[in-house]
C-alpha atoms as a PDB file:
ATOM      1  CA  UNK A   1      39.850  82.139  95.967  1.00  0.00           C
ATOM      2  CA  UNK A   2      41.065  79.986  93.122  1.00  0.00           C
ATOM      3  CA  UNK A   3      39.739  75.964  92.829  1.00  0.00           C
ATOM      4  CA  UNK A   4      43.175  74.515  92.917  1.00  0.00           C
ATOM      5  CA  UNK A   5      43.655  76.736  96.481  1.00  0.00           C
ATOM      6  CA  UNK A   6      40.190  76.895  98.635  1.00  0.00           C
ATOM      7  CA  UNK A   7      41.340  73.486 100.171  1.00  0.00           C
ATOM      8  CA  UNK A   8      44.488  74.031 100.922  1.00  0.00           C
ATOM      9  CA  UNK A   9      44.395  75.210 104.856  1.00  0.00           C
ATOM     10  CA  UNK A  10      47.723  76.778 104.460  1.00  0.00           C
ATOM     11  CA  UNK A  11      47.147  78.849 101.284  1.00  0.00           C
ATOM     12  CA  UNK A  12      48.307  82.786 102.116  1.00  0.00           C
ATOM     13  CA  UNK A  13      49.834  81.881 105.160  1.00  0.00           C
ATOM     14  CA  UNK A  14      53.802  82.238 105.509  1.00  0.00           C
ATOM     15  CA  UNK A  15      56.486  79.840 106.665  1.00  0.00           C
ATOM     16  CA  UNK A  16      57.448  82.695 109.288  1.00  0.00           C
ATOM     17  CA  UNK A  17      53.981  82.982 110.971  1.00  0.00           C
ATOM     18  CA  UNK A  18      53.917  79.021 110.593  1.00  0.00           C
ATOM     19  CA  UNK A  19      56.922  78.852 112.164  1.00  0.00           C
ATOM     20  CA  UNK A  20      56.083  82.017 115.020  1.00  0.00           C
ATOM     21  CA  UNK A  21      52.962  80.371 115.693  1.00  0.00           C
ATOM     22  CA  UNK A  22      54.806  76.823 116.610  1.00  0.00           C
ATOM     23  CA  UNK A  23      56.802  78.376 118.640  1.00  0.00           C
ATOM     24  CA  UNK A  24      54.528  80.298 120.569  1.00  0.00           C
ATOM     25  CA  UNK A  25      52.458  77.248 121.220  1.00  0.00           C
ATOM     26  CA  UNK A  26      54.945  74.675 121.968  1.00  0.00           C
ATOM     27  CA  UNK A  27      58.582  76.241 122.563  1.00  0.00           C
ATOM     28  CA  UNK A  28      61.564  75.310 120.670  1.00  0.00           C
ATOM     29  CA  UNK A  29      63.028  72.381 122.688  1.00  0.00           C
ATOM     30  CA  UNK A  30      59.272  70.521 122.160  1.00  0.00           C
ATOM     31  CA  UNK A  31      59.083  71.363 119.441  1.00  0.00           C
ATOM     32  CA  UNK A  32      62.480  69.711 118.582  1.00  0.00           C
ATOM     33  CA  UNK A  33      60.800  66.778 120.069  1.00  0.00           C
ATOM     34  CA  UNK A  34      57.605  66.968 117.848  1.00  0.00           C
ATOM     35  CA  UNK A  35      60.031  67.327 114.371  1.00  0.00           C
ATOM     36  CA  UNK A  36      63.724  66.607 115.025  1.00  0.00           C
ATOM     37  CA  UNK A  37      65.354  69.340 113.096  1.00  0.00           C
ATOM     38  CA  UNK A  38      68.256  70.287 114.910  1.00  0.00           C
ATOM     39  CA  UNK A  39      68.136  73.797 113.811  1.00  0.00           C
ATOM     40  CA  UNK A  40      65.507  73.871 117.105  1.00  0.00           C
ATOM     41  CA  UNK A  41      67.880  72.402 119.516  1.00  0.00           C
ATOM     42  CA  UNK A  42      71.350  73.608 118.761  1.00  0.00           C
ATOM     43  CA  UNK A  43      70.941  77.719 119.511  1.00  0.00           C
ATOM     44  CA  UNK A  44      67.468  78.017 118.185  1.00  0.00           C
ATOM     45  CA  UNK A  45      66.213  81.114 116.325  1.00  0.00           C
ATOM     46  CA  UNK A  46      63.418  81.989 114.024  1.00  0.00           C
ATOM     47  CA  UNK A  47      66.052  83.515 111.518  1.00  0.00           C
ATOM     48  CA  UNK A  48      67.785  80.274 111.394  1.00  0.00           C
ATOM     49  CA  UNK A  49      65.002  77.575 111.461  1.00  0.00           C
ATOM     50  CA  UNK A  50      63.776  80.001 108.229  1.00  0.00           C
ATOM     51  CA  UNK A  51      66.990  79.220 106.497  1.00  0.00           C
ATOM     52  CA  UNK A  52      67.145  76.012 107.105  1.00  0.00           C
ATOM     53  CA  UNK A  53      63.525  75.165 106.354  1.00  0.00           C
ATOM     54  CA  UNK A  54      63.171  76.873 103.433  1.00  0.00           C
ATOM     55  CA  UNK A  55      65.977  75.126 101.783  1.00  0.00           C
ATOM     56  CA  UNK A  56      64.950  71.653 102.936  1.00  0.00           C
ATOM     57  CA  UNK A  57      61.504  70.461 101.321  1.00  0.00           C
ATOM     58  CA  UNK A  58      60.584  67.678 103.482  1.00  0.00           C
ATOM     59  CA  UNK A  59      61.660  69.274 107.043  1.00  0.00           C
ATOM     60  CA  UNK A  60      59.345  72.032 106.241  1.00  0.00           C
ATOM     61  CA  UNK A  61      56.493  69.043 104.848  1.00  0.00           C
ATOM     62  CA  UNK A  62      57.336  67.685 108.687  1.00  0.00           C
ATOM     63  CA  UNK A  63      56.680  71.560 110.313  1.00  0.00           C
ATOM     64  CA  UNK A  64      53.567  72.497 107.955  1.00  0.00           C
ATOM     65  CA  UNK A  65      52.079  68.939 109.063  1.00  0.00           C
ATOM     66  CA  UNK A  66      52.839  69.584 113.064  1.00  0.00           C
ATOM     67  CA  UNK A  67      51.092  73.096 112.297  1.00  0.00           C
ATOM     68  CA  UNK A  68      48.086  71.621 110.271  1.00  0.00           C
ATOM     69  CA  UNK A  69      47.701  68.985 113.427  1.00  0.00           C
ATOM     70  CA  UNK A  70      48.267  72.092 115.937  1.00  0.00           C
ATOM     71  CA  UNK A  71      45.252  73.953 114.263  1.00  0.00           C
ATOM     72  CA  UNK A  72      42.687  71.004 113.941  1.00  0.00           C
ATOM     73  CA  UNK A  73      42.992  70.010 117.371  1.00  0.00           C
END
């Protein structure tokens, strides 16, 4: 691994299994309530909340924060 990436805890992981693993753990509607995207309370899907995210730097700074938090604790 690279110097500019061994301390980056989310280096090689993808936005989808970010994304699966959030809501696996906490469920779209709390998640909505962790980071309020709508795209998690108005007909949530994966496909969607990938769309939107991707496009939309600091909603997906909010969801790769709640996942960093998710993992320490």
């Amino acid at each position: 691994m690279s110097d500019e990436h061994k301390n980056n805890p989310l280096h090689g992981i993808k936005l989808q299994q970010i994304l699966e693993e959030l809501v696996e753990h906490y469920g779209f509607k709390e998640l909505y309530k962790h980071v309020e995207i709508r795209c998690f309370y108005n007909d949530p899907s994966i496909t969607s909340s990938l769309k939107f995210l991707r496009k939309t730097p600091w909603a997906r700074a909010r969801v790769e924060d709640l996942y960093l938090r998710m993992i320490k604790g």
